[in-house]
C-alpha atoms as a PDB file:
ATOM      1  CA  UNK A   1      -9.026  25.752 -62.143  1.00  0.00           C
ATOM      2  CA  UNK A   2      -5.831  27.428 -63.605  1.00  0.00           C
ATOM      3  CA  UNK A   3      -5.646  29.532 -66.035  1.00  0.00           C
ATOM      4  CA  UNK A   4      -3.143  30.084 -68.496  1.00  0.00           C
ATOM      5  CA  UNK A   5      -1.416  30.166 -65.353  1.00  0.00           C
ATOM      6  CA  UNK A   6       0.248  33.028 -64.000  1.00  0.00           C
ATOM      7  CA  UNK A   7       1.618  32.553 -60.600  1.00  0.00           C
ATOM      8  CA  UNK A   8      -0.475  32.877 -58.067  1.00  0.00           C
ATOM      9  CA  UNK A   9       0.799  34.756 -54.776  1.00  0.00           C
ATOM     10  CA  UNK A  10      -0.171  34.435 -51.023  1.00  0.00           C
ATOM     11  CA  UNK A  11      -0.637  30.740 -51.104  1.00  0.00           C
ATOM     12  CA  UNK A  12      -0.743  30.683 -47.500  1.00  0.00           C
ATOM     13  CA  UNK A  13      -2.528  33.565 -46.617  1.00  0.00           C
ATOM     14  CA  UNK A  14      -5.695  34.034 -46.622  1.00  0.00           C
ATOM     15  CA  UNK A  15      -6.993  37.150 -48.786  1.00  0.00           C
ATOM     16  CA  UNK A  16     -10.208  38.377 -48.994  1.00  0.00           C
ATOM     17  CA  UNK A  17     -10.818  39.517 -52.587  1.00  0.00           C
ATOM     18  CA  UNK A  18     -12.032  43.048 -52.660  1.00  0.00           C
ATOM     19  CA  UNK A  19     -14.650  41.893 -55.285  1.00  0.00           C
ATOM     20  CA  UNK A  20     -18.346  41.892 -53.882  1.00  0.00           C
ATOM     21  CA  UNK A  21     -20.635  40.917 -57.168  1.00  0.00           C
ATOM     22  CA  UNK A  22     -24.045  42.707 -56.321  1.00  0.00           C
ATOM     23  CA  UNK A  23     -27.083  40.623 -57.431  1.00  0.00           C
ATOM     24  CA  UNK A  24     -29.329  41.292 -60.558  1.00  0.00           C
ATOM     25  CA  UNK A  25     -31.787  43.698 -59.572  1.00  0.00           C
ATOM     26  CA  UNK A  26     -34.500  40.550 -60.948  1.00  0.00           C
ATOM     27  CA  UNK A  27     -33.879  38.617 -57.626  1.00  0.00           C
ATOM     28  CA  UNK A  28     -35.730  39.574 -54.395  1.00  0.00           C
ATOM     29  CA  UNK A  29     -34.303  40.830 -51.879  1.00  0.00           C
ATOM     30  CA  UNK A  30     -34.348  38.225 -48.765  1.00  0.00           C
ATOM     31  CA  UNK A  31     -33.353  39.836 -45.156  1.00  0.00           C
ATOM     32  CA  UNK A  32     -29.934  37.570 -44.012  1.00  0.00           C
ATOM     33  CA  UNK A  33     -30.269  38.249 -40.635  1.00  0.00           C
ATOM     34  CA  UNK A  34     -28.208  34.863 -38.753  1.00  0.00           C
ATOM     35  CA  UNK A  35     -27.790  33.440 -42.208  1.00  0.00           C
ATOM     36  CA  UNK A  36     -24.642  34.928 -43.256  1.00  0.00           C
ATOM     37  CA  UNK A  37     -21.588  35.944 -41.261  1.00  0.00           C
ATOM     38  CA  UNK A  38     -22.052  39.671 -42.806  1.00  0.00           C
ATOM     39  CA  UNK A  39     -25.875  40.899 -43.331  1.00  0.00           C
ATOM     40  CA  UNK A  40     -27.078  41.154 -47.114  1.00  0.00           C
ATOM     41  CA  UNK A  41     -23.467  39.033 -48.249  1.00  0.00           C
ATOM     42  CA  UNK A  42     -22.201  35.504 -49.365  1.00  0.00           C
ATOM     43  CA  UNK A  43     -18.605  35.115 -48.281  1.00  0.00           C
ATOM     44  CA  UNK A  44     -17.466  32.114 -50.123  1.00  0.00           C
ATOM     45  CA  UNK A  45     -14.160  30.434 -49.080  1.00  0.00           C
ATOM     46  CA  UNK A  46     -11.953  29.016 -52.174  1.00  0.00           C
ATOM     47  CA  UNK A  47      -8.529  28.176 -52.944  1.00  0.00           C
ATOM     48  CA  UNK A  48      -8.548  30.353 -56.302  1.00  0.00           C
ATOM     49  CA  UNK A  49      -5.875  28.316 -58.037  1.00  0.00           C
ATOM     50  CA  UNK A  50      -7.631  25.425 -59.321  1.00  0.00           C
ATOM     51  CA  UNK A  51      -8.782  25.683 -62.902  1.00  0.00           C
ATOM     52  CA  UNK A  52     -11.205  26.063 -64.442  1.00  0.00           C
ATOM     53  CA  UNK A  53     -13.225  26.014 -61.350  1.00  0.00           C
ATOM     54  CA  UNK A  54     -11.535  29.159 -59.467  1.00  0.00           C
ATOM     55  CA  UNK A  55      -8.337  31.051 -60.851  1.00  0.00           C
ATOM     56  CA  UNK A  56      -7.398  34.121 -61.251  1.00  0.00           C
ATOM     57  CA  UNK A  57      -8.632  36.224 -64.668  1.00  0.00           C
ATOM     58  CA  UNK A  58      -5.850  38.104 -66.563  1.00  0.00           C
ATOM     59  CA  UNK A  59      -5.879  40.915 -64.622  1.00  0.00           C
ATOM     60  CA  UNK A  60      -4.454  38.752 -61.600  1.00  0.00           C
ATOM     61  CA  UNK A  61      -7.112  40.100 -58.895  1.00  0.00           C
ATOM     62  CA  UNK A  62     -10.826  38.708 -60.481  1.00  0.00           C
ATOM     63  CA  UNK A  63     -11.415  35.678 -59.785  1.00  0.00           C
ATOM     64  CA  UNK A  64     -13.364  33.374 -62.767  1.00  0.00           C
ATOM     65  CA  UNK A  65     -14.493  30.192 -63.646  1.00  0.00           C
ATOM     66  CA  UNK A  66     -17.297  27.474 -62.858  1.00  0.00           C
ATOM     67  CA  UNK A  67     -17.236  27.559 -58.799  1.00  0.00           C
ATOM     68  CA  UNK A  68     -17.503  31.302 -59.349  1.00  0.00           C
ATOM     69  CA  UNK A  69     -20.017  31.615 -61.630  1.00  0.00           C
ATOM     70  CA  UNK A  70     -21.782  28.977 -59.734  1.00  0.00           C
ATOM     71  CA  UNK A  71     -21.363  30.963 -56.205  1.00  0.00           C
ATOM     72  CA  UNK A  72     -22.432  34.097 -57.819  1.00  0.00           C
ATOM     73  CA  UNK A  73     -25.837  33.186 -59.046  1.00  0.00           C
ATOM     74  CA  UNK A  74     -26.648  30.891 -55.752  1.00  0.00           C
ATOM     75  CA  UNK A  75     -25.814  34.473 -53.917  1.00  0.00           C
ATOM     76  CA  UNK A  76     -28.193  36.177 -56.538  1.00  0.00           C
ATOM     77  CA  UNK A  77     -30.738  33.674 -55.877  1.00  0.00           C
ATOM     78  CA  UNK A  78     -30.352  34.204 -52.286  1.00  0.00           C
ATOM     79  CA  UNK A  79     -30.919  38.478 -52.755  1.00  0.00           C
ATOM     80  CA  UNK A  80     -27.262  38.513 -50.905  1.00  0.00           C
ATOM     81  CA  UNK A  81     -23.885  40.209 -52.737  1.00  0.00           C
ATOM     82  CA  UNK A  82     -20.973  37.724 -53.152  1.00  0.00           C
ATOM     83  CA  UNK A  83     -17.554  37.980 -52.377  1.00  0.00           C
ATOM     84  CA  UNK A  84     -14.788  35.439 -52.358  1.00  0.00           C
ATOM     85  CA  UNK A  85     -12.267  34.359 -50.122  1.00  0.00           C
ATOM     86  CA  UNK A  86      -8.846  33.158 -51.416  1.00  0.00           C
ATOM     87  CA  UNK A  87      -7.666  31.150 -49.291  1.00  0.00           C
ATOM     88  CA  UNK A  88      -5.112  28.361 -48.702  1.00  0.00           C
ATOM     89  CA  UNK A  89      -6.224  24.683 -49.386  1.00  0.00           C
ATOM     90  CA  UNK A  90      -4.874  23.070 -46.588  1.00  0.00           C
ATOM     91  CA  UNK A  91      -6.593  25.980 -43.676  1.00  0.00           C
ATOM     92  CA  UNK A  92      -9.794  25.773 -46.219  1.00  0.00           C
ATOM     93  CA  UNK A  93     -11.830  23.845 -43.498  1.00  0.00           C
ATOM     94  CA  UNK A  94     -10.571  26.157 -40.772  1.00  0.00           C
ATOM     95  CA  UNK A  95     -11.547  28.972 -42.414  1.00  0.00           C
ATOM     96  CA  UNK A  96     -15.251  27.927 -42.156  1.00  0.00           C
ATOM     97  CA  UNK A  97     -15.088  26.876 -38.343  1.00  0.00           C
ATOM     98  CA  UNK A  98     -13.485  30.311 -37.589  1.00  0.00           C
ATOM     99  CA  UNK A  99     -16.198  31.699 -39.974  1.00  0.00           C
ATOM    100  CA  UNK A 100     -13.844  33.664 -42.373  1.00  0.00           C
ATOM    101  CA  UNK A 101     -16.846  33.175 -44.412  1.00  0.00           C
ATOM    102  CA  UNK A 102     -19.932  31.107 -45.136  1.00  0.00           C
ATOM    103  CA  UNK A 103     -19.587  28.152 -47.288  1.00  0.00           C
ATOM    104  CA  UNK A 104     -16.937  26.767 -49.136  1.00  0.00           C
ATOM    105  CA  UNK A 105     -16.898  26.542 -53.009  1.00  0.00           C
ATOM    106  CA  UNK A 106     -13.686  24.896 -54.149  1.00  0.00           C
ATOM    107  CA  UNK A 107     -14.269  21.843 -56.460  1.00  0.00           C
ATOM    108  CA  UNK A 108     -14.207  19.749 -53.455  1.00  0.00           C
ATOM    109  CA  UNK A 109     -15.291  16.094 -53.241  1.00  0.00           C
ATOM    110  CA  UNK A 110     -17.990  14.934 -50.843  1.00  0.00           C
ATOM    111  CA  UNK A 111     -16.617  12.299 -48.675  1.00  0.00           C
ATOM    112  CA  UNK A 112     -17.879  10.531 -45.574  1.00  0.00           C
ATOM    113  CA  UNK A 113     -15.201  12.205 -43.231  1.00  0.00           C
ATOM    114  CA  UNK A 114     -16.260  15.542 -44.382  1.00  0.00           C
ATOM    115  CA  UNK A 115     -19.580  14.818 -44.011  1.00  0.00           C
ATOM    116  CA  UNK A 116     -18.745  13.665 -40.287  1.00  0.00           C
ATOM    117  CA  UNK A 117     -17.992  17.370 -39.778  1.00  0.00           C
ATOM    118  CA  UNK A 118     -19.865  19.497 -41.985  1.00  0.00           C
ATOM    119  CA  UNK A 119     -22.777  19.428 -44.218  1.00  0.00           C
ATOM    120  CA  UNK A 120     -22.737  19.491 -48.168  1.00  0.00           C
ATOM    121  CA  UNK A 121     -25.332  20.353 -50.411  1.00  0.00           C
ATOM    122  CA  UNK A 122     -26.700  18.190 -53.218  1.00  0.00           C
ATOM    123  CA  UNK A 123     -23.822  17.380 -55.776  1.00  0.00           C
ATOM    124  CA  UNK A 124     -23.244  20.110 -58.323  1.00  0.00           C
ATOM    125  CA  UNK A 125     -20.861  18.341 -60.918  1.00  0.00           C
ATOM    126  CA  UNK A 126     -18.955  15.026 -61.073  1.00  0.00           C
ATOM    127  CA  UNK A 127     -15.619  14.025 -61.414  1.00  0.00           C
ATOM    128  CA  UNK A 128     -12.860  10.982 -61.942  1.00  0.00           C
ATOM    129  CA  UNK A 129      -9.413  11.245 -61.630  1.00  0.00           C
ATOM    130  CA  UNK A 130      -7.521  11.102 -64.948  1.00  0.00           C
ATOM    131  CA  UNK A 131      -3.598  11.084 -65.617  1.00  0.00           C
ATOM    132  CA  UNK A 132      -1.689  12.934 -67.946  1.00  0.00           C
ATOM    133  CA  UNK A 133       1.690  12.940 -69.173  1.00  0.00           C
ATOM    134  CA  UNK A 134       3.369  15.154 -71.733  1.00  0.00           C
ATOM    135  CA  UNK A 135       2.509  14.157 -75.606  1.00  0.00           C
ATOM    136  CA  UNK A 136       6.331  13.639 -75.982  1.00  0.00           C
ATOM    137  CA  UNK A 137       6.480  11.018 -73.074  1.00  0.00           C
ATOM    138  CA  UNK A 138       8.519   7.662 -73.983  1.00  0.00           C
ATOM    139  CA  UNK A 139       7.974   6.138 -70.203  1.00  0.00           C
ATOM    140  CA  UNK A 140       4.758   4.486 -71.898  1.00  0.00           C
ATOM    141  CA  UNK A 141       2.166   5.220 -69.654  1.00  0.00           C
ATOM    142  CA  UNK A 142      -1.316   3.898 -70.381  1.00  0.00           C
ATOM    143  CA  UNK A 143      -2.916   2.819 -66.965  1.00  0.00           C
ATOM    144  CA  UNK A 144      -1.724   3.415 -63.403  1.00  0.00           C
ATOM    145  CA  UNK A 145       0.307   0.136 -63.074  1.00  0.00           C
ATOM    146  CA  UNK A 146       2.258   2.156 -65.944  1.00  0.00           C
ATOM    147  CA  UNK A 147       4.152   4.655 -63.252  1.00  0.00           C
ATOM    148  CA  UNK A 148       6.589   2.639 -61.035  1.00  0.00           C
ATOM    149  CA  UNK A 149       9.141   3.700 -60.270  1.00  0.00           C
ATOM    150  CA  UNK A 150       8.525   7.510 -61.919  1.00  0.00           C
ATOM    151  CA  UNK A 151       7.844  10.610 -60.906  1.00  0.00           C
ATOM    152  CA  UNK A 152       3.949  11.743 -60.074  1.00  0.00           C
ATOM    153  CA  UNK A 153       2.520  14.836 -59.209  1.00  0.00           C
ATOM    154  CA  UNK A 154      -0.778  15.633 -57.711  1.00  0.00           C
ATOM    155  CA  UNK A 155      -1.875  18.636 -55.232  1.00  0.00           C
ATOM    156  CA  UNK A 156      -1.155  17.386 -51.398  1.00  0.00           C
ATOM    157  CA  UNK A 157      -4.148  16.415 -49.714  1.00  0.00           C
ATOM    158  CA  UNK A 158      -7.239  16.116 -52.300  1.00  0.00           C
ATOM    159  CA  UNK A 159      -8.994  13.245 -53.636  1.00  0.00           C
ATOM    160  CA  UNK A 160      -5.749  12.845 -56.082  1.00  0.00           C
ATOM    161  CA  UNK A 161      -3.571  12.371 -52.916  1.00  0.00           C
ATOM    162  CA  UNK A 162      -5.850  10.094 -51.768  1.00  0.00           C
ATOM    163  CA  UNK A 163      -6.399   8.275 -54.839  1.00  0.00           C
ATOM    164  CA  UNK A 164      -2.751   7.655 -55.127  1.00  0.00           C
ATOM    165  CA  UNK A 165      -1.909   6.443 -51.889  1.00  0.00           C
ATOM    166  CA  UNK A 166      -5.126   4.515 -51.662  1.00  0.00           C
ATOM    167  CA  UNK A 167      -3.424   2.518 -55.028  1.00  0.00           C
ATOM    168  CA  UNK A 168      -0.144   2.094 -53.320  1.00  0.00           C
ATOM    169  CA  UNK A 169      -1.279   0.822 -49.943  1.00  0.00           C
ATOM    170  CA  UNK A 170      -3.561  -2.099 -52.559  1.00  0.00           C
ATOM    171  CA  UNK A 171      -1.311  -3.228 -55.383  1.00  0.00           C
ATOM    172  CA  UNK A 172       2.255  -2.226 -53.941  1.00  0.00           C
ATOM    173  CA  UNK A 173       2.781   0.092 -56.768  1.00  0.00           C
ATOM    174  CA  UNK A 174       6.180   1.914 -56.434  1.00  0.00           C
ATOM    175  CA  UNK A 175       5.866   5.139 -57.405  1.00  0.00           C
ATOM    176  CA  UNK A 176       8.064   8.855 -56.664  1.00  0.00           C
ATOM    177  CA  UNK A 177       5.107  11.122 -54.973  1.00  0.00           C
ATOM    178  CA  UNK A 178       5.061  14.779 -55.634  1.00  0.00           C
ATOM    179  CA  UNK A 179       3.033  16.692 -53.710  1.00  0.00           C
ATOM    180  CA  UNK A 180       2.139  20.699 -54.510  1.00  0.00           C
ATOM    181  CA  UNK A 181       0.265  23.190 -52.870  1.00  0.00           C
ATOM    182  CA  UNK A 182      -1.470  24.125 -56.297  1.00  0.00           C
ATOM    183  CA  UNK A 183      -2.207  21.607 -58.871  1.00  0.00           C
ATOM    184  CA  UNK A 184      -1.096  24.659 -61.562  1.00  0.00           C
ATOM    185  CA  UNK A 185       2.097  23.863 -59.746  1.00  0.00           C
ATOM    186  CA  UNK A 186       1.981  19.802 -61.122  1.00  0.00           C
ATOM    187  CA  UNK A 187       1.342  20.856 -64.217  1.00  0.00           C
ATOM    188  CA  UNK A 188       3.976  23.560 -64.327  1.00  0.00           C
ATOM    189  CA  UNK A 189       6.599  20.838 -63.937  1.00  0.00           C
ATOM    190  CA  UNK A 190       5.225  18.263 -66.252  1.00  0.00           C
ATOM    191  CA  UNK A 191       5.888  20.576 -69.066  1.00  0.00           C
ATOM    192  CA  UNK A 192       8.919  20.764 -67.789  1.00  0.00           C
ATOM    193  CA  UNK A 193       9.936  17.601 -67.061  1.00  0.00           C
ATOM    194  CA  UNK A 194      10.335  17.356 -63.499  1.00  0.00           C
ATOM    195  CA  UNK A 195       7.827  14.643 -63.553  1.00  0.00           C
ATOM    196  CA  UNK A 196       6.742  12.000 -65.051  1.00  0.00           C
ATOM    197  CA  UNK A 197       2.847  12.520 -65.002  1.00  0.00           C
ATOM    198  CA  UNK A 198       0.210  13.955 -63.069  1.00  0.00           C
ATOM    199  CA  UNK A 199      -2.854  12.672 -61.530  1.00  0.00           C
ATOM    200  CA  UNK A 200      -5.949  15.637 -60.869  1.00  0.00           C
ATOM    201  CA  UNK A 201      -9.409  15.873 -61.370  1.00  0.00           C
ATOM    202  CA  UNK A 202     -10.373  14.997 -65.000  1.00  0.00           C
ATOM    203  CA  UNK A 203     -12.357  17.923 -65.390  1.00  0.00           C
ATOM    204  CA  UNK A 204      -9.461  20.068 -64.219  1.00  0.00           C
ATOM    205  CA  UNK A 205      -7.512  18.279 -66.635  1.00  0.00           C
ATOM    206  CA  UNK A 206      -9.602  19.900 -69.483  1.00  0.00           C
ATOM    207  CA  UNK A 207      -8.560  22.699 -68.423  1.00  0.00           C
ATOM    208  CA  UNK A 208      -5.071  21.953 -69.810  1.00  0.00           C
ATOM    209  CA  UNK A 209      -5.659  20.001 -72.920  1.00  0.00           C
ATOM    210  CA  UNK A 210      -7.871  22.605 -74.321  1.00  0.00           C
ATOM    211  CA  UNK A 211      -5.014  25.577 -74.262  1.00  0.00           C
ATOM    212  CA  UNK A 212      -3.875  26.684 -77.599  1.00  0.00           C
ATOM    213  CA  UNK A 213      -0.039  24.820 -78.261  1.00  0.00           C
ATOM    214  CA  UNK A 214      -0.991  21.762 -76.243  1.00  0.00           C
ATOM    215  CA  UNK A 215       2.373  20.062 -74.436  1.00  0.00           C
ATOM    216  CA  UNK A 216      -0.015  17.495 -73.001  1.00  0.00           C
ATOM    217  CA  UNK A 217      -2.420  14.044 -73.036  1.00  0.00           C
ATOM    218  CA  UNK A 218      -4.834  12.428 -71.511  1.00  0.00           C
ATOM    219  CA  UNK A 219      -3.760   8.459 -71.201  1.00  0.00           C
ATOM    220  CA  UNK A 220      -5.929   6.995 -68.274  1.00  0.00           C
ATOM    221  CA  UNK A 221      -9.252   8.495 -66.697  1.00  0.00           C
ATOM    222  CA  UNK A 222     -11.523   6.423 -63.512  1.00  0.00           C
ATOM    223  CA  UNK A 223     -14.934   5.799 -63.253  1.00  0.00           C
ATOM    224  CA  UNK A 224     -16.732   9.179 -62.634  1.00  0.00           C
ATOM    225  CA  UNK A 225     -17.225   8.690 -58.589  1.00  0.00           C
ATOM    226  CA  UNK A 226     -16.608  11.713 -57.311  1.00  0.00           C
ATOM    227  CA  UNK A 227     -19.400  14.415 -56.569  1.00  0.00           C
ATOM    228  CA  UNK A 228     -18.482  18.216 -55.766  1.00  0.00           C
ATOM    229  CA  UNK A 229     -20.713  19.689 -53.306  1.00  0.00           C
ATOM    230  CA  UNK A 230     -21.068  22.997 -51.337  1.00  0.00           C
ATOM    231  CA  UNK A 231     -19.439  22.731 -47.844  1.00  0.00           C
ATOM    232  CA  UNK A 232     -21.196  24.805 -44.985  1.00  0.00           C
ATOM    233  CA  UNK A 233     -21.174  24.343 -41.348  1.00  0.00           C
ATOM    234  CA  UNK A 234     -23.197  22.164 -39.375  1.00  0.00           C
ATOM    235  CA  UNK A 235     -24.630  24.645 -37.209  1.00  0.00           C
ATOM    236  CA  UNK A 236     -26.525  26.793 -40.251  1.00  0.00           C
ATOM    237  CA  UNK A 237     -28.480  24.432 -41.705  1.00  0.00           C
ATOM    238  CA  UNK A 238     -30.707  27.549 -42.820  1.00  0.00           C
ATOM    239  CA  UNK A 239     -27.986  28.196 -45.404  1.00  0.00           C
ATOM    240  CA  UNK A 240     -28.102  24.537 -46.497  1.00  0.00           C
ATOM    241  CA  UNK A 241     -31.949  24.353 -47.077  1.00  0.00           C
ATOM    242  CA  UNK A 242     -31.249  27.595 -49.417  1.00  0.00           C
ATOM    243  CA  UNK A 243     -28.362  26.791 -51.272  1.00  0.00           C
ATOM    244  CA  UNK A 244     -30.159  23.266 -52.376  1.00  0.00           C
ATOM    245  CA  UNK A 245     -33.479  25.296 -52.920  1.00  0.00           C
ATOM    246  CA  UNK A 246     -30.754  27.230 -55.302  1.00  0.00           C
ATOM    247  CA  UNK A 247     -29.555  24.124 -57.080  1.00  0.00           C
ATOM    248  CA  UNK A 248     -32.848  22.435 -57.494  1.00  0.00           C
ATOM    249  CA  UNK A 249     -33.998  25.481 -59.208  1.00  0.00           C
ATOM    250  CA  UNK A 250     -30.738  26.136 -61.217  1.00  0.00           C
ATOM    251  CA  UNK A 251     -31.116  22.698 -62.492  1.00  0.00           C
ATOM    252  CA  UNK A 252     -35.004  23.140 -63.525  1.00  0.00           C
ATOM    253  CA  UNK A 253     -34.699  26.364 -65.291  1.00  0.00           C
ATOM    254  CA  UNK A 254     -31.325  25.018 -67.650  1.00  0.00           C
ATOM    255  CA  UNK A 255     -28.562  27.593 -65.717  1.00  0.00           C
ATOM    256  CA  UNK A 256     -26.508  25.062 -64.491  1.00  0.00           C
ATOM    257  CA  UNK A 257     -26.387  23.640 -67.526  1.00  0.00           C
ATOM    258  CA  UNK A 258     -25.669  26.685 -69.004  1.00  0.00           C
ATOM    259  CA  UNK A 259     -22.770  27.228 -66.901  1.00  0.00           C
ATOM    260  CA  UNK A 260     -21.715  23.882 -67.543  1.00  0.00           C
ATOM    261  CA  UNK A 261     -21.424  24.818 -71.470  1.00  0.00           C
ATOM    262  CA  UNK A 262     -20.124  28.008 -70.891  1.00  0.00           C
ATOM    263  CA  UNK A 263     -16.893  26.403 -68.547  1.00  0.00           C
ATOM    264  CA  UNK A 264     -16.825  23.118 -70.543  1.00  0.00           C
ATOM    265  CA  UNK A 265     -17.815  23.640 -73.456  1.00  0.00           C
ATOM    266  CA  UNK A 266     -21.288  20.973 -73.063  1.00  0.00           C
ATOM    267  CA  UNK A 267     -23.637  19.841 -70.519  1.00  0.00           C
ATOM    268  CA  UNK A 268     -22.535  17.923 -67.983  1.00  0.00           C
ATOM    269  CA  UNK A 269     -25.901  17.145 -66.035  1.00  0.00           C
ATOM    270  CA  UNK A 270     -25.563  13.614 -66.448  1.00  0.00           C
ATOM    271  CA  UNK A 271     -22.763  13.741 -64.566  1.00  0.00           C
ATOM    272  CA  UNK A 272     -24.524  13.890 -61.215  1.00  0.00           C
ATOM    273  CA  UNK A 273     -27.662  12.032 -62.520  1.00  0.00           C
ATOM    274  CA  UNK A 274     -27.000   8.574 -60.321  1.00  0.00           C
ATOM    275  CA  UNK A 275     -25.427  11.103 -57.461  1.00  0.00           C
ATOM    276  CA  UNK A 276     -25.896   9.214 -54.048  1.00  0.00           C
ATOM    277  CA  UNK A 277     -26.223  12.852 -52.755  1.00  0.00           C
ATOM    278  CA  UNK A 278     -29.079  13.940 -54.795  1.00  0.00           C
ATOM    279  CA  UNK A 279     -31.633  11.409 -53.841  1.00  0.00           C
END
């Protein structure tokens, strides 16, 4: 969810783009009253540094990409206005208890412990983790087992993080970790050399390997397993019934897929076909 990456400031605090997308004039209006924090308005929390589901456009304020597009027509389906909230990954959850805003949209992985304390809507897009290494690499990486004893980068605490601890703590593998606040930040020093490899979300990975002068590939990508979801508290499940309405409806007219082409260039329905959380 990068772009062409400038650096991104205030990766602590939170900031509250000034950016409030007012719906088509098509959708009804719907009265919001106890449904969102701010009457007639979707505040959706993201970390806007993760390409290309939320990053920053050229202009370094507007925030683009699939999560965004995606937020912005669930808000228009809703009759509300959008706006986003930029805000750290690691106080993304806090955010939404403190109600900063109402939902979070921020590529992020349904899991059982999140569903212990929040609710998700039905899977929007799925994922695997992939690895990548610079096309000039000689460390001849080709599978996990490939990187003991180098250098790996992934953004602290996501489903990357987890991944690669979870493979330490089951074959032993002996690997340098590398933990960033922004997974831009992994990639940054992969091209230049200040790691070995990274390991993100394959579909952020695409991200990367489609850019014009290339410095990178693709050697090893999991078993798609991962669903993305729309996080919202426990105590609106109002919101929940409507954003899934949303999806359903997204997903029986063609926009998602639509999105899906427009971000990744085809349609990636079948990626949450045999989603557990679409039943």
């Amino acid at each position: 969810m990068k772009k062409i990456f400038g650096t991104l400031l205030a990766s602590c605090a939170v900031l509250t783009l000034a950016l409030a997308l007012t719906s088509c004039s098509k959708s009804k209006k719907v009265a919001s009253g106890g449904l969102t924090i701010e009457e007639g308005t979707l505040k959706i929390g993201m970390e806007v540094g993760y390409p290309p589901f939320e990053y920053f456009d050229a202009d370094g304020t507007t925030p683009i990409g699939f999560d965004v597009q995606l937020g912005a027509e669930i808000a228009r389906r809703l009759g509300l206005k959008v706006e986003y909230v930029d805000t750290a990954w690691d106080g993304i959850f806090a955010g939404l208890d403190t109600k900063r805003y109402d939902l979070i949209m921020s590529a992020m992985t349904i899991t059982e412990d999140r569903l212990a304390n929040y609710n998700f809507s039905k899977s929007y897009i799925g994922n695997a983790q992939a690895i990548i290494v610079r096309k000039d690499s000689d460390k001849g990486i080709n599978t996990p087992a490939d990187l003991e004893g180098l250098k790996v980068g992934f953004q602290a605490e996501t489903t990357s993080d987890f991944y690669m601890r979870s493979l330490r703590d089951k074959t032993g593998l002996n690997f340098i970790s590398e933990g960033y606040d922004k997974v831009m930040n992994a990639y940054d020093d992969l091209k230049f050399k200040r790691i070995d490899a990274v390991c993100s979300d394959s579909l952020v990975a695409v991200k990367y390997l489609s850019e014009d002068n290339c410095e990178f590939k693709k050697v090893w990508e999991g078993v798609a397993e991962e669903f993305f979801g729309v996080c919202i508290s426990k105590k609106n499940p109002e919101l929940l019934e409507k954003v899934n309405k949303a999806l359903d409806d997204m997903i029986a007219d063609g926009t998602l897929s639509k999105i899906y082409i427009d971000i990744f260039g085809g349609d990636l329905l079948y990626t949450i076909k045999d989603s557990p959380y679409n039943k």
